[in-house]
PDB file of N, CA and C in Angstrom:
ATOM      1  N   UNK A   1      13.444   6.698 -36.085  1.00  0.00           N
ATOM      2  CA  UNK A   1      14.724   7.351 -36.237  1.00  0.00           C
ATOM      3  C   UNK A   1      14.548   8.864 -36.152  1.00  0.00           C
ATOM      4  N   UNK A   2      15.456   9.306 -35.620  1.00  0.00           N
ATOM      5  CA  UNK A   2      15.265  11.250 -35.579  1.00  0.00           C
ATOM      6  C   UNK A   2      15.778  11.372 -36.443  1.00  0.00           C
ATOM      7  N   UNK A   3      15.362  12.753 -36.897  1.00  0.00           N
ATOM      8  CA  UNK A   3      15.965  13.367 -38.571  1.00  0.00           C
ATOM      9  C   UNK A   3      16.398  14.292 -37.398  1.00  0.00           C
ATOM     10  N   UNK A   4      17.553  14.999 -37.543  1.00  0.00           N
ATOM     11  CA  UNK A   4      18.579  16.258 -37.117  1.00  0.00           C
ATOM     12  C   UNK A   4      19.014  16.911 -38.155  1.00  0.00           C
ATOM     13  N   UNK A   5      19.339  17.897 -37.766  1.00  0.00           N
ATOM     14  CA  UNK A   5      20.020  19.291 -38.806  1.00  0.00           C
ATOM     15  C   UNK A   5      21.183  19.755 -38.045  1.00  0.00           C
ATOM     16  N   UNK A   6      22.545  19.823 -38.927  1.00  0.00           N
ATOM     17  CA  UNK A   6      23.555  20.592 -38.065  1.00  0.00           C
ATOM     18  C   UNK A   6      23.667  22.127 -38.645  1.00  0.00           C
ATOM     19  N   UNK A   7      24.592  22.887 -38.058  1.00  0.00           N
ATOM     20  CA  UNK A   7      24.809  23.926 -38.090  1.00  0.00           C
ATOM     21  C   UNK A   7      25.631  24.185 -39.585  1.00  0.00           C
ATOM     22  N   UNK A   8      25.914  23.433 -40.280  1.00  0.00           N
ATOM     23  CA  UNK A   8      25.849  23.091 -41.806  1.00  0.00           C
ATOM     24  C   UNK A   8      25.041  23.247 -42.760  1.00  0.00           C
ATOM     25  N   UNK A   9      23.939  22.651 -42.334  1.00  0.00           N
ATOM     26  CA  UNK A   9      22.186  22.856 -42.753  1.00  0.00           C
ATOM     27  C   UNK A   9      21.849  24.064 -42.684  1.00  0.00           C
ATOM     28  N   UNK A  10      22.349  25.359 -41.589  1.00  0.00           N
ATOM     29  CA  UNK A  10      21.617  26.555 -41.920  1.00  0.00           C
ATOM     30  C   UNK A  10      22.701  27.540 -42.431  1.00  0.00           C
ATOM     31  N   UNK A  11      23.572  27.116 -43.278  1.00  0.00           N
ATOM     32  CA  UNK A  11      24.160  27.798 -44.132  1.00  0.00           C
ATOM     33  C   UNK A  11      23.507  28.752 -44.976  1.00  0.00           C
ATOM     34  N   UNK A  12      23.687  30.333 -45.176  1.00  0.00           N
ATOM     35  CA  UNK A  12      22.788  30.626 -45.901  1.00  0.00           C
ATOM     36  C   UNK A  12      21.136  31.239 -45.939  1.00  0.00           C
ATOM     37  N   UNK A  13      21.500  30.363 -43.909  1.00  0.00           N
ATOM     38  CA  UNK A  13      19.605  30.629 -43.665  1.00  0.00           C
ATOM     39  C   UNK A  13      19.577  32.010 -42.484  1.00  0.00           C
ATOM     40  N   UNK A  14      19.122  33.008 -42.575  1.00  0.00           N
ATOM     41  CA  UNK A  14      18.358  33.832 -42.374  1.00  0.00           C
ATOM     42  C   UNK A  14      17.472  33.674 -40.821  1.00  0.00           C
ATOM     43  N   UNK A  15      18.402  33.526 -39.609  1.00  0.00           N
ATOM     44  CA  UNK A  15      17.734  33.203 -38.436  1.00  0.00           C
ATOM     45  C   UNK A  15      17.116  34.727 -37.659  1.00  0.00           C
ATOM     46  N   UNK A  16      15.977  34.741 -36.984  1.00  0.00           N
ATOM     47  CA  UNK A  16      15.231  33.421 -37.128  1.00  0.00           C
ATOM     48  C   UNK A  16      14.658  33.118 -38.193  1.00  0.00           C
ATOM     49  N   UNK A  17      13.739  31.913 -38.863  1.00  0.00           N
ATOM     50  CA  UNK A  17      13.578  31.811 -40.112  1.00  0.00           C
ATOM     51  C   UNK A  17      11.758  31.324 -39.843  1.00  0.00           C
ATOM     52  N   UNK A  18      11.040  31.141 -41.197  1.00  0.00           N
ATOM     53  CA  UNK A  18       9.739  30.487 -40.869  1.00  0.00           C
ATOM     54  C   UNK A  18       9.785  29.643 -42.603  1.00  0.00           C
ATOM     55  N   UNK A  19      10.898  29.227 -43.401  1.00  0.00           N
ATOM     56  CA  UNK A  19      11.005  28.823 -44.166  1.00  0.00           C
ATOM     57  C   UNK A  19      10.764  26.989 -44.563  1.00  0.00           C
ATOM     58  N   UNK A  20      10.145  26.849 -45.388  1.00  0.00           N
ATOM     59  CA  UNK A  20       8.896  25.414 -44.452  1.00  0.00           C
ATOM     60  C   UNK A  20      10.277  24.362 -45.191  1.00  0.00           C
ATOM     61  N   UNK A  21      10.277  22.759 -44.636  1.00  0.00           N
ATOM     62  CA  UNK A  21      11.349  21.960 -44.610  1.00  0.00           C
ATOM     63  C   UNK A  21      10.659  21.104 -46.004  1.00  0.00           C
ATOM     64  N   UNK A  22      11.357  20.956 -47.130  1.00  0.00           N
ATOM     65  CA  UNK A  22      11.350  20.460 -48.060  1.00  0.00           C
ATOM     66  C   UNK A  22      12.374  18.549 -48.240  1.00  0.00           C
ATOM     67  N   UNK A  23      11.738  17.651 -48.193  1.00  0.00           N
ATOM     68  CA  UNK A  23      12.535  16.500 -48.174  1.00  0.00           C
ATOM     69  C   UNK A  23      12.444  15.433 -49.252  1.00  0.00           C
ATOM     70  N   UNK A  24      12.894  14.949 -49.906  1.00  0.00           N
ATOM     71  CA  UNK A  24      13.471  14.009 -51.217  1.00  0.00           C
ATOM     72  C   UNK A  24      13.266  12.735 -50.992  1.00  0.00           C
ATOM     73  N   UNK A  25      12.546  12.077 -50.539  1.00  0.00           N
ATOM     74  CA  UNK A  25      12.684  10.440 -49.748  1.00  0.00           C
ATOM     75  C   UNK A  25      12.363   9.476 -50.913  1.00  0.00           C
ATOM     76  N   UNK A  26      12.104   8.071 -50.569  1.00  0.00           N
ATOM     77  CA  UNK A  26      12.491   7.349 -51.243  1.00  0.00           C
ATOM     78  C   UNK A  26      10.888   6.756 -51.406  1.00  0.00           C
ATOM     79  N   UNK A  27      10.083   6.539 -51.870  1.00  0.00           N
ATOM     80  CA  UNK A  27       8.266   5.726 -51.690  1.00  0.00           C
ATOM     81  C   UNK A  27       8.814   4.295 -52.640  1.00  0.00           C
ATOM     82  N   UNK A  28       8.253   3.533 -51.860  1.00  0.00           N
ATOM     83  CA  UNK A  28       8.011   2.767 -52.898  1.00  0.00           C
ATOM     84  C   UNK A  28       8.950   2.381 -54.401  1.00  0.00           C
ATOM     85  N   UNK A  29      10.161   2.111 -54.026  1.00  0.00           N
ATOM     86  CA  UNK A  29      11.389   2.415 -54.182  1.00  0.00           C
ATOM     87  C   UNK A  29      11.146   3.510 -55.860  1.00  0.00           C
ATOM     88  N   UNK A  30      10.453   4.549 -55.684  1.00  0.00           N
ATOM     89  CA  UNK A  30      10.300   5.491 -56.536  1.00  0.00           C
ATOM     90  C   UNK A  30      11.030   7.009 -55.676  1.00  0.00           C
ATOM     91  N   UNK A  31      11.331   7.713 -56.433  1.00  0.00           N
ATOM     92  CA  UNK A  31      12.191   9.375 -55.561  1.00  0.00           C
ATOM     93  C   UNK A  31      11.362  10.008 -55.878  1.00  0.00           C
ATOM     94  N   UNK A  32      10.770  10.789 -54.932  1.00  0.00           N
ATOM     95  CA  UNK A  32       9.320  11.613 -54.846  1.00  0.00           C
ATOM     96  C   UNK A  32       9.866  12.751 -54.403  1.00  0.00           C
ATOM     97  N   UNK A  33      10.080  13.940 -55.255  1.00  0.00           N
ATOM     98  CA  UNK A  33      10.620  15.625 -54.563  1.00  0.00           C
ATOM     99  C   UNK A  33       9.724  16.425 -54.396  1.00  0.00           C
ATOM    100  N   UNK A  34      10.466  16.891 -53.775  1.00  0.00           N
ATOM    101  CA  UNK A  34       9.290  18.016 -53.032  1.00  0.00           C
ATOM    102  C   UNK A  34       8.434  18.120 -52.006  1.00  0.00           C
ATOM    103  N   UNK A  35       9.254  16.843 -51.141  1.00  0.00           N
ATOM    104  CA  UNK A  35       7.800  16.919 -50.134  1.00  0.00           C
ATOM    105  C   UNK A  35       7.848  17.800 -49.723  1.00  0.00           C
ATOM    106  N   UNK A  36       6.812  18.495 -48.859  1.00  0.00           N
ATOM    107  CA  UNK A  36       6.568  19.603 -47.924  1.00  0.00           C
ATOM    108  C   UNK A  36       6.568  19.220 -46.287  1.00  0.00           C
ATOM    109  N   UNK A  37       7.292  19.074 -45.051  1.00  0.00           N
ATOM    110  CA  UNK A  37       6.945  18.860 -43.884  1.00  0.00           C
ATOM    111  C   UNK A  37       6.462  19.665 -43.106  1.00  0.00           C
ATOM    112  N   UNK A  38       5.327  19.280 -42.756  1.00  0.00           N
ATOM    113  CA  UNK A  38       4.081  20.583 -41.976  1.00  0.00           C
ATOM    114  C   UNK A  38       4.175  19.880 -40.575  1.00  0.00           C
ATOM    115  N   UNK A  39       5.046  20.431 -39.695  1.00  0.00           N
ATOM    116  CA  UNK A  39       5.179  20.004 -38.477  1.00  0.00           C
ATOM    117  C   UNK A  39       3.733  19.892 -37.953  1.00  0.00           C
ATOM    118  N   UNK A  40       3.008  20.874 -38.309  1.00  0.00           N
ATOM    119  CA  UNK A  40       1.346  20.660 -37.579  1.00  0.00           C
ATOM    120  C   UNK A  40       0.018  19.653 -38.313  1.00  0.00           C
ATOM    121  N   UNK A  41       0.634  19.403 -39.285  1.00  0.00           N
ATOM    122  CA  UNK A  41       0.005  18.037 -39.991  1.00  0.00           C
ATOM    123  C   UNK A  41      -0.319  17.085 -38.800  1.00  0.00           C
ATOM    124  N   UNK A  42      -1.859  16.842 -39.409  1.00  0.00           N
ATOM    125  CA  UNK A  42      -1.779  15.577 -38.670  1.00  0.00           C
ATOM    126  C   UNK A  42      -2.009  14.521 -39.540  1.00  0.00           C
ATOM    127  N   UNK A  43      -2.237  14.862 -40.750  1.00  0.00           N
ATOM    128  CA  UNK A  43      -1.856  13.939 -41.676  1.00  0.00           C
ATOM    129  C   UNK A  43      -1.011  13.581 -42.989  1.00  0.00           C
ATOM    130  N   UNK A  44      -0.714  12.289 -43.254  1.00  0.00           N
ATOM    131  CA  UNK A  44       0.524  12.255 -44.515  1.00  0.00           C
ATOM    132  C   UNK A  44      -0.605  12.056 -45.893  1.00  0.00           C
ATOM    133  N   UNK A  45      -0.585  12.809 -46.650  1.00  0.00           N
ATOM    134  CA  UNK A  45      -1.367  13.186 -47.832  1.00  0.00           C
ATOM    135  C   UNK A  45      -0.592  12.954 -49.022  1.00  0.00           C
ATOM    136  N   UNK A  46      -1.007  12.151 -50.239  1.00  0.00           N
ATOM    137  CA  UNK A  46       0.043  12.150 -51.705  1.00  0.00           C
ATOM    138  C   UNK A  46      -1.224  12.408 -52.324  1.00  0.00           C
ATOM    139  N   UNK A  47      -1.160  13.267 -53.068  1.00  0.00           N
ATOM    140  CA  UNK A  47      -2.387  13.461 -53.841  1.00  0.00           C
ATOM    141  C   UNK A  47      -2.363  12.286 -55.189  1.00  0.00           C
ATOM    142  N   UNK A  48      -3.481  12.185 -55.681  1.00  0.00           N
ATOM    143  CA  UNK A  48      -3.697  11.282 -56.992  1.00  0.00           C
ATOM    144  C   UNK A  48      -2.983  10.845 -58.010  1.00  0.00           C
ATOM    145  N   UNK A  49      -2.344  12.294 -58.341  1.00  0.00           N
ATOM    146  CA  UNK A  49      -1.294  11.977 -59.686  1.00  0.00           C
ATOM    147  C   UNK A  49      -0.271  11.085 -59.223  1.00  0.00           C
ATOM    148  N   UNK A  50       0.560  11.339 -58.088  1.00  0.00           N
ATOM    149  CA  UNK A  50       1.710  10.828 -57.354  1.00  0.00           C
ATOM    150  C   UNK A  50       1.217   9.336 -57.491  1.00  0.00           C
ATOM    151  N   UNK A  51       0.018   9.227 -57.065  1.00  0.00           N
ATOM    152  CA  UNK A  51      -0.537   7.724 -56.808  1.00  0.00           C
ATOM    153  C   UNK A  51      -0.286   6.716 -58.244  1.00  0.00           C
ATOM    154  N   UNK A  52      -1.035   7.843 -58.962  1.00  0.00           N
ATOM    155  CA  UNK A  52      -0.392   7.140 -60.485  1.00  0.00           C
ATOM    156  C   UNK A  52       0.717   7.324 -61.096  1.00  0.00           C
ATOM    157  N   UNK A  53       1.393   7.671 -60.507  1.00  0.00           N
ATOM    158  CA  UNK A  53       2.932   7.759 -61.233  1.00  0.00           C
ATOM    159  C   UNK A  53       3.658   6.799 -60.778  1.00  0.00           C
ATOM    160  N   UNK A  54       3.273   6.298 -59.055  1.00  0.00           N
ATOM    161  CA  UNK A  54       3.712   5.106 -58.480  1.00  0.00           C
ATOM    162  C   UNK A  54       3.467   3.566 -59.104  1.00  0.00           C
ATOM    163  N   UNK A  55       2.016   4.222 -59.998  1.00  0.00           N
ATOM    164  CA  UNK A  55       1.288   2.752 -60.376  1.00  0.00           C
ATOM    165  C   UNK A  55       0.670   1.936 -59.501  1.00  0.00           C
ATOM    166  N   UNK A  56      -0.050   2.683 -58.661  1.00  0.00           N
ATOM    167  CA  UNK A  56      -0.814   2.114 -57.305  1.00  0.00           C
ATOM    168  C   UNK A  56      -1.907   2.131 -58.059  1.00  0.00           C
ATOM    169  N   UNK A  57      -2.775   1.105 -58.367  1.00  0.00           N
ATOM    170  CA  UNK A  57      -4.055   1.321 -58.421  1.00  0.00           C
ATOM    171  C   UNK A  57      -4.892   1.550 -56.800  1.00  0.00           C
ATOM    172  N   UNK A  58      -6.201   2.177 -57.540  1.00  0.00           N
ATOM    173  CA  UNK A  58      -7.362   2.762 -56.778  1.00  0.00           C
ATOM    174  C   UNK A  58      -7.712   1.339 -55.941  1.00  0.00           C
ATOM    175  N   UNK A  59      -7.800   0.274 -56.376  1.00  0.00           N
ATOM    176  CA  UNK A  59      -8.761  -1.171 -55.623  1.00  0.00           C
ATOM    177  C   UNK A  59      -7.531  -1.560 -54.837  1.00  0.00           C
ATOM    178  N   UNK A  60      -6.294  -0.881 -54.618  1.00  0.00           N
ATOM    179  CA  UNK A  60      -5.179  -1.671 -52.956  1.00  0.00           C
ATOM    180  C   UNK A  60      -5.023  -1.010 -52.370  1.00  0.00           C
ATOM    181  N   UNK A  61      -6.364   0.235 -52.481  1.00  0.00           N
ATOM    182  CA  UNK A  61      -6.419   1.382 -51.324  1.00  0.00           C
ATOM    183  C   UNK A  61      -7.511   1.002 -49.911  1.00  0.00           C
ATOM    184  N   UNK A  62      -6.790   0.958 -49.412  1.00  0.00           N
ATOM    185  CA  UNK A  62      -8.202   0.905 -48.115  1.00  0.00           C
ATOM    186  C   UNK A  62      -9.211   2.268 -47.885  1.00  0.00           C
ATOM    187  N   UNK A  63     -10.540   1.703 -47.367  1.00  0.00           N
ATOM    188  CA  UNK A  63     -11.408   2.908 -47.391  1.00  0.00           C
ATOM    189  C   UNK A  63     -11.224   3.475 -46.501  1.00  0.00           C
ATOM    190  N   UNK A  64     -11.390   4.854 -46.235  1.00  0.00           N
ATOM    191  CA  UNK A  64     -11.389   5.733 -45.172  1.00  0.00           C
ATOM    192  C   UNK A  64     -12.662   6.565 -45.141  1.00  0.00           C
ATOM    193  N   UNK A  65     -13.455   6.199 -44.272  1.00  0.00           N
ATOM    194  CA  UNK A  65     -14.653   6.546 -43.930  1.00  0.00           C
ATOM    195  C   UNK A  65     -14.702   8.478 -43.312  1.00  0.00           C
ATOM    196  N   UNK A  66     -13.317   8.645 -42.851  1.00  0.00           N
ATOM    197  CA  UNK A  66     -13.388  10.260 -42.026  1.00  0.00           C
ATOM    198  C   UNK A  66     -13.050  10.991 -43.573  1.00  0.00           C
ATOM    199  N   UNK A  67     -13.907  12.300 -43.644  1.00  0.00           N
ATOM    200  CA  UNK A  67     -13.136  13.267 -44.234  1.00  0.00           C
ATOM    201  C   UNK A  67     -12.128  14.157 -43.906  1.00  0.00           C
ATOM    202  N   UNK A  68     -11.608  14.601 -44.797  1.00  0.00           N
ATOM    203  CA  UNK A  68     -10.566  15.441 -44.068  1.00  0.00           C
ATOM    204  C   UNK A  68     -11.334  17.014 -44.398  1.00  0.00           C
ATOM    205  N   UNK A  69     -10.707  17.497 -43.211  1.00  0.00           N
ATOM    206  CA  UNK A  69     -11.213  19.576 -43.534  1.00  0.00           C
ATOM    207  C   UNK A  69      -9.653  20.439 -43.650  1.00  0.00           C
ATOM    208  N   UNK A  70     -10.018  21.165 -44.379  1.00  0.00           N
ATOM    209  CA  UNK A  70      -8.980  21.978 -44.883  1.00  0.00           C
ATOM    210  C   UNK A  70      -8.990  23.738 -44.062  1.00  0.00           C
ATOM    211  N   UNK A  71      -7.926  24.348 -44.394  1.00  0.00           N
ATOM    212  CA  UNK A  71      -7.569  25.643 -43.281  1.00  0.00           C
ATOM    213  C   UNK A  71      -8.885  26.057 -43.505  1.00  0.00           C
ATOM    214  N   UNK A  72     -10.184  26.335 -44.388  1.00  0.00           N
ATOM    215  CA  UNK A  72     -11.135  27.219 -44.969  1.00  0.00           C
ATOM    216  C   UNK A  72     -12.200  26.521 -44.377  1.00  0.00           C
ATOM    217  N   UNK A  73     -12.157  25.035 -43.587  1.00  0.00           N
ATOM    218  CA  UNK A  73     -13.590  24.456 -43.432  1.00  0.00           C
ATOM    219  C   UNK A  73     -13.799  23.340 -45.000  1.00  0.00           C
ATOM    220  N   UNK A  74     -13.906  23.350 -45.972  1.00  0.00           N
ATOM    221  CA  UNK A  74     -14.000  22.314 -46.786  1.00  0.00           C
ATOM    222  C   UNK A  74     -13.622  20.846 -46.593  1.00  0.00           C
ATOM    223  N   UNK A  75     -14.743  20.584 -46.699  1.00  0.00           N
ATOM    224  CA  UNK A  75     -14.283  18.902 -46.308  1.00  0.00           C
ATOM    225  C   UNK A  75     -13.929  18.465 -47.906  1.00  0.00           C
ATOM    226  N   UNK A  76     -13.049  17.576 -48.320  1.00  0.00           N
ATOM    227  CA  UNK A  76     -13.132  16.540 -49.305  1.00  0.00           C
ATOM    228  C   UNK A  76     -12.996  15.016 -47.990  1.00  0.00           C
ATOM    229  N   UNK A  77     -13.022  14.085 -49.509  1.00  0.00           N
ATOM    230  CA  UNK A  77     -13.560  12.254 -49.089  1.00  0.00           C
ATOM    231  C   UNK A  77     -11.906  12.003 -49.562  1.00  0.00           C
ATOM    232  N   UNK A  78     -10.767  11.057 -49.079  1.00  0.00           N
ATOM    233  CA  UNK A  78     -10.082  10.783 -49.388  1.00  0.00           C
ATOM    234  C   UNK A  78     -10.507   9.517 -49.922  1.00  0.00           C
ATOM    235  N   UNK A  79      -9.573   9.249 -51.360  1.00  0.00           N
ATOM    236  CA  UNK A  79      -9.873   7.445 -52.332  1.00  0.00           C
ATOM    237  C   UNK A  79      -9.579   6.291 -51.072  1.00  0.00           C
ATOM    238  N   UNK A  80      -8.463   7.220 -50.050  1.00  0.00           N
ATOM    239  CA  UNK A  80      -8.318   5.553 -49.371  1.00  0.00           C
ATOM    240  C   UNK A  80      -7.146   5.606 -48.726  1.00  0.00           C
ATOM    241  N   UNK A  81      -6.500   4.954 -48.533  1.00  0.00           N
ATOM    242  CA  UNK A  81      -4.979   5.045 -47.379  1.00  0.00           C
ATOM    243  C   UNK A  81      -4.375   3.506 -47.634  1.00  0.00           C
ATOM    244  N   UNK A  82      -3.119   3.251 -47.916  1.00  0.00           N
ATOM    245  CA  UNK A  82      -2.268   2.486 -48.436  1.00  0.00           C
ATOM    246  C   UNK A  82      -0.971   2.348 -47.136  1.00  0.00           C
ATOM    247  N   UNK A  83      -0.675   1.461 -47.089  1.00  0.00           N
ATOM    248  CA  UNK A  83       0.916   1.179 -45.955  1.00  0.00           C
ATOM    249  C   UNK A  83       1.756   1.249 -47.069  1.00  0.00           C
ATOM    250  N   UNK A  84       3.090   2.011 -46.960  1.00  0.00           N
ATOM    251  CA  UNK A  84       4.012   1.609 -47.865  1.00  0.00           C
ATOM    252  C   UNK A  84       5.016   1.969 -47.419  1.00  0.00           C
ATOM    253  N   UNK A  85       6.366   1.518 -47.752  1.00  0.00           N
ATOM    254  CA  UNK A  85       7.517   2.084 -47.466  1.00  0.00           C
ATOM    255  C   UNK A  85       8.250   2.987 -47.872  1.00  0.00           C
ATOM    256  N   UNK A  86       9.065   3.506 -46.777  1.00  0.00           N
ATOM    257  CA  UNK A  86       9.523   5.432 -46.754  1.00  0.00           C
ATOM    258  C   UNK A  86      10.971   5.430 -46.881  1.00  0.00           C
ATOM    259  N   UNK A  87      12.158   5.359 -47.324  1.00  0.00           N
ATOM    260  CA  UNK A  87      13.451   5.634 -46.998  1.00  0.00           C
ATOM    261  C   UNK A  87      13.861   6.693 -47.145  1.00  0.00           C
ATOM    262  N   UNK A  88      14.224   7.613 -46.036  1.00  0.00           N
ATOM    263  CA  UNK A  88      14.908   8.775 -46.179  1.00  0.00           C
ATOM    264  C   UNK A  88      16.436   8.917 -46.085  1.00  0.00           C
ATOM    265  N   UNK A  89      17.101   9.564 -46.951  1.00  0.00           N
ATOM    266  CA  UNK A  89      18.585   9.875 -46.254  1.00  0.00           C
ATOM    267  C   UNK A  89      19.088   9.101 -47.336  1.00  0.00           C
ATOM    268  N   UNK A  90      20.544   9.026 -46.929  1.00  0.00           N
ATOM    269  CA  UNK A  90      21.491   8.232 -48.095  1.00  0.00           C
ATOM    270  C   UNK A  90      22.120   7.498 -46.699  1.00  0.00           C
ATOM    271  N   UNK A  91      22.896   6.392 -47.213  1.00  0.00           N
ATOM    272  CA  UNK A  91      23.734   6.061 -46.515  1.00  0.00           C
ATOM    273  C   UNK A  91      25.073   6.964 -45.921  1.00  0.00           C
ATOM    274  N   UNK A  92      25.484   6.378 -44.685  1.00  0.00           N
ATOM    275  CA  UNK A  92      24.928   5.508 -43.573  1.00  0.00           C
ATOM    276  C   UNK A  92      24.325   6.312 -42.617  1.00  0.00           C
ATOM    277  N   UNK A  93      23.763   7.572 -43.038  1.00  0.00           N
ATOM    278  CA  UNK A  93      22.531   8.116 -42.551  1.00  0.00           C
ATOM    279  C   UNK A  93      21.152   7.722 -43.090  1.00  0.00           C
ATOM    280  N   UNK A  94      20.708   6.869 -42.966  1.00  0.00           N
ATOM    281  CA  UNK A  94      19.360   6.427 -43.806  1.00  0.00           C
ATOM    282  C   UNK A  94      18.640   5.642 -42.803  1.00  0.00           C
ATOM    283  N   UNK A  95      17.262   5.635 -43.281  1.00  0.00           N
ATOM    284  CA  UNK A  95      16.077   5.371 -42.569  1.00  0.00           C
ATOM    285  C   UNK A  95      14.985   4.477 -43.367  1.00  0.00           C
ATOM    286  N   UNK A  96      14.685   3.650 -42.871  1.00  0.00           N
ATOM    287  CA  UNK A  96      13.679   3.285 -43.699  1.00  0.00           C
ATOM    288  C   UNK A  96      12.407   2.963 -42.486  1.00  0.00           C
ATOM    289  N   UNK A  97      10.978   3.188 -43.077  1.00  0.00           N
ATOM    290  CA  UNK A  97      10.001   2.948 -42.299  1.00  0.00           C
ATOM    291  C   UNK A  97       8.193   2.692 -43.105  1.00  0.00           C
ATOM    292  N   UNK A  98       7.034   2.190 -42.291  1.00  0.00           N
ATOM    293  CA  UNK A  98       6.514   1.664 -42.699  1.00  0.00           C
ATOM    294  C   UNK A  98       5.643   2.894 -42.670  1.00  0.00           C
ATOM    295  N   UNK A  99       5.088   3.639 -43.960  1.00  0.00           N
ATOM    296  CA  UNK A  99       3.837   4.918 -43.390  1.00  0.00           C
ATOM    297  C   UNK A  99       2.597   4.552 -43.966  1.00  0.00           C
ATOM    298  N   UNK A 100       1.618   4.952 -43.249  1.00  0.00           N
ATOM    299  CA  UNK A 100       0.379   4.974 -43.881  1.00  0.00           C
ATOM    300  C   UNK A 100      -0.007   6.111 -44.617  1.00  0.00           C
ATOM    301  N   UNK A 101      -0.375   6.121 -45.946  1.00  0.00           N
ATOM    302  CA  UNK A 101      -0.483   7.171 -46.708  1.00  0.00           C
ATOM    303  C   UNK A 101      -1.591   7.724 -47.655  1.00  0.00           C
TER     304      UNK A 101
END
Protein backbone atom coordinates (compact mmCIF):
# COMPACT_ATOMS: atom_id res chain seq x y z
CA UNK A 1 0.00 0.00 0.00
CA UNK A 2 1.45 3.67 -0.57
CA UNK A 3 1.42 5.96 2.38
CA UNK A 4 0.70 9.70 0.69
CA UNK A 5 0.63 13.10 2.28
CA UNK A 6 -1.73 15.89 1.12
CA UNK A 7 -1.26 19.42 1.10
CA UNK A 8 -3.08 19.28 4.60
CA UNK A 9 -0.13 17.38 6.03
CA UNK A 10 2.22 20.35 5.43
CA UNK A 11 0.28 22.71 7.32
CA UNK A 12 2.56 24.61 9.37
CA UNK A 13 5.64 23.05 7.60
CA UNK A 14 8.42 25.25 6.62
CA UNK A 15 9.22 24.28 2.78
CA UNK A 16 11.68 23.26 1.84
CA UNK A 17 11.95 21.15 4.96
CA UNK A 18 14.57 18.20 6.18
CA UNK A 19 12.22 17.43 9.20
CA UNK A 20 12.42 13.44 9.64
CA UNK A 21 8.63 11.55 9.33
CA UNK A 22 7.45 10.33 12.68
CA UNK A 23 4.54 7.40 12.48
CA UNK A 24 2.12 5.74 15.26
CA UNK A 25 1.34 2.17 13.77
CA UNK A 26 -0.15 -0.60 15.16
CA UNK A 27 2.70 -4.00 16.12
CA UNK A 28 1.37 -6.70 17.23
CA UNK A 29 -1.92 -5.38 18.03
CA UNK A 30 0.14 -3.11 20.63
CA UNK A 31 0.45 1.18 19.55
CA UNK A 32 4.11 1.78 19.33
CA UNK A 33 4.90 5.92 19.03
CA UNK A 34 7.40 7.36 17.79
CA UNK A 35 8.59 5.60 15.08
CA UNK A 36 11.23 7.32 13.17
CA UNK A 37 11.12 6.72 9.09
CA UNK A 38 14.69 6.83 7.67
CA UNK A 39 13.95 6.73 4.03
CA UNK A 40 17.73 5.48 3.69
CA UNK A 41 17.32 2.61 6.16
CA UNK A 42 17.91 -0.44 5.00
CA UNK A 43 16.79 -1.83 7.92
CA UNK A 44 13.52 -2.11 10.34
CA UNK A 45 15.14 -2.07 13.92
CA UNK A 46 12.89 -2.21 17.52
CA UNK A 47 15.32 -2.13 20.02
CA UNK A 48 15.00 -4.57 23.23
CA UNK A 49 12.85 -2.75 25.59
CA UNK A 50 10.02 -2.42 22.83
CA UNK A 51 10.60 -6.23 22.47
CA UNK A 52 9.68 -6.56 26.07
CA UNK A 53 6.97 -4.43 26.38
CA UNK A 54 5.43 -6.49 23.44
CA UNK A 55 6.17 -9.65 25.56
CA UNK A 56 8.13 -11.29 22.78
CA UNK A 57 10.43 -13.48 24.30
CA UNK A 58 14.22 -13.82 23.19
CA UNK A 59 13.75 -17.98 22.08
CA UNK A 60 10.77 -16.81 18.93
CA UNK A 61 13.51 -14.76 17.61
CA UNK A 62 15.29 -16.11 14.66
CA UNK A 63 19.13 -15.88 14.46
CA UNK A 64 20.75 -13.44 12.37
CA UNK A 65 24.15 -14.30 11.63
CA UNK A 66 25.06 -10.49 9.71
CA UNK A 67 25.94 -7.65 11.98
CA UNK A 68 24.75 -4.53 11.55
CA UNK A 69 27.33 -1.20 11.27
CA UNK A 70 26.32 2.01 12.40
CA UNK A 71 27.04 5.85 10.76
CA UNK A 72 30.65 5.62 12.98
CA UNK A 73 31.71 1.98 11.69
CA UNK A 74 30.59 0.00 14.98
CA UNK A 75 29.30 -3.16 14.41
CA UNK A 76 26.77 -4.61 17.13
CA UNK A 77 25.16 -8.60 16.81
CA UNK A 78 21.39 -8.25 16.56
CA UNK A 79 19.23 -11.00 19.32
CA UNK A 80 17.40 -12.03 16.10
CA UNK A 81 14.53 -10.97 13.65
CA UNK A 82 10.82 -11.92 14.22
CA UNK A 83 7.77 -11.65 11.28
CA UNK A 84 5.01 -9.75 12.76
CA UNK A 85 2.24 -7.70 11.90
CA UNK A 86 2.16 -3.82 11.05
CA UNK A 87 -1.20 -1.79 10.76
CA UNK A 88 -0.88 1.64 9.87
CA UNK A 89 -3.58 4.35 9.48
CA UNK A 90 -7.14 4.32 10.84
CA UNK A 91 -9.90 3.41 8.88
CA UNK A 92 -10.79 3.40 5.78
CA UNK A 93 -7.33 4.54 5.20
CA UNK A 94 -5.53 1.60 6.82
CA UNK A 95 -3.00 -0.92 6.00
CA UNK A 96 -2.04 -3.85 7.37
CA UNK A 97 1.20 -5.92 6.48
CA UNK A 98 3.58 -8.68 7.30
CA UNK A 99 7.34 -7.05 8.48
CA UNK A 100 10.32 -8.61 9.45
CA UNK A 101 11.70 -7.00 12.45
Amino acid sequence: EVISFSEADYEGVRLPHNDPVVVTPQVKLFTIKRILIDSGSSVDILYKHTFDQLRIPVDQLRLVKTPLVGFVGKMINPLGSIDMSVVVGTTPCQTQVQMTL
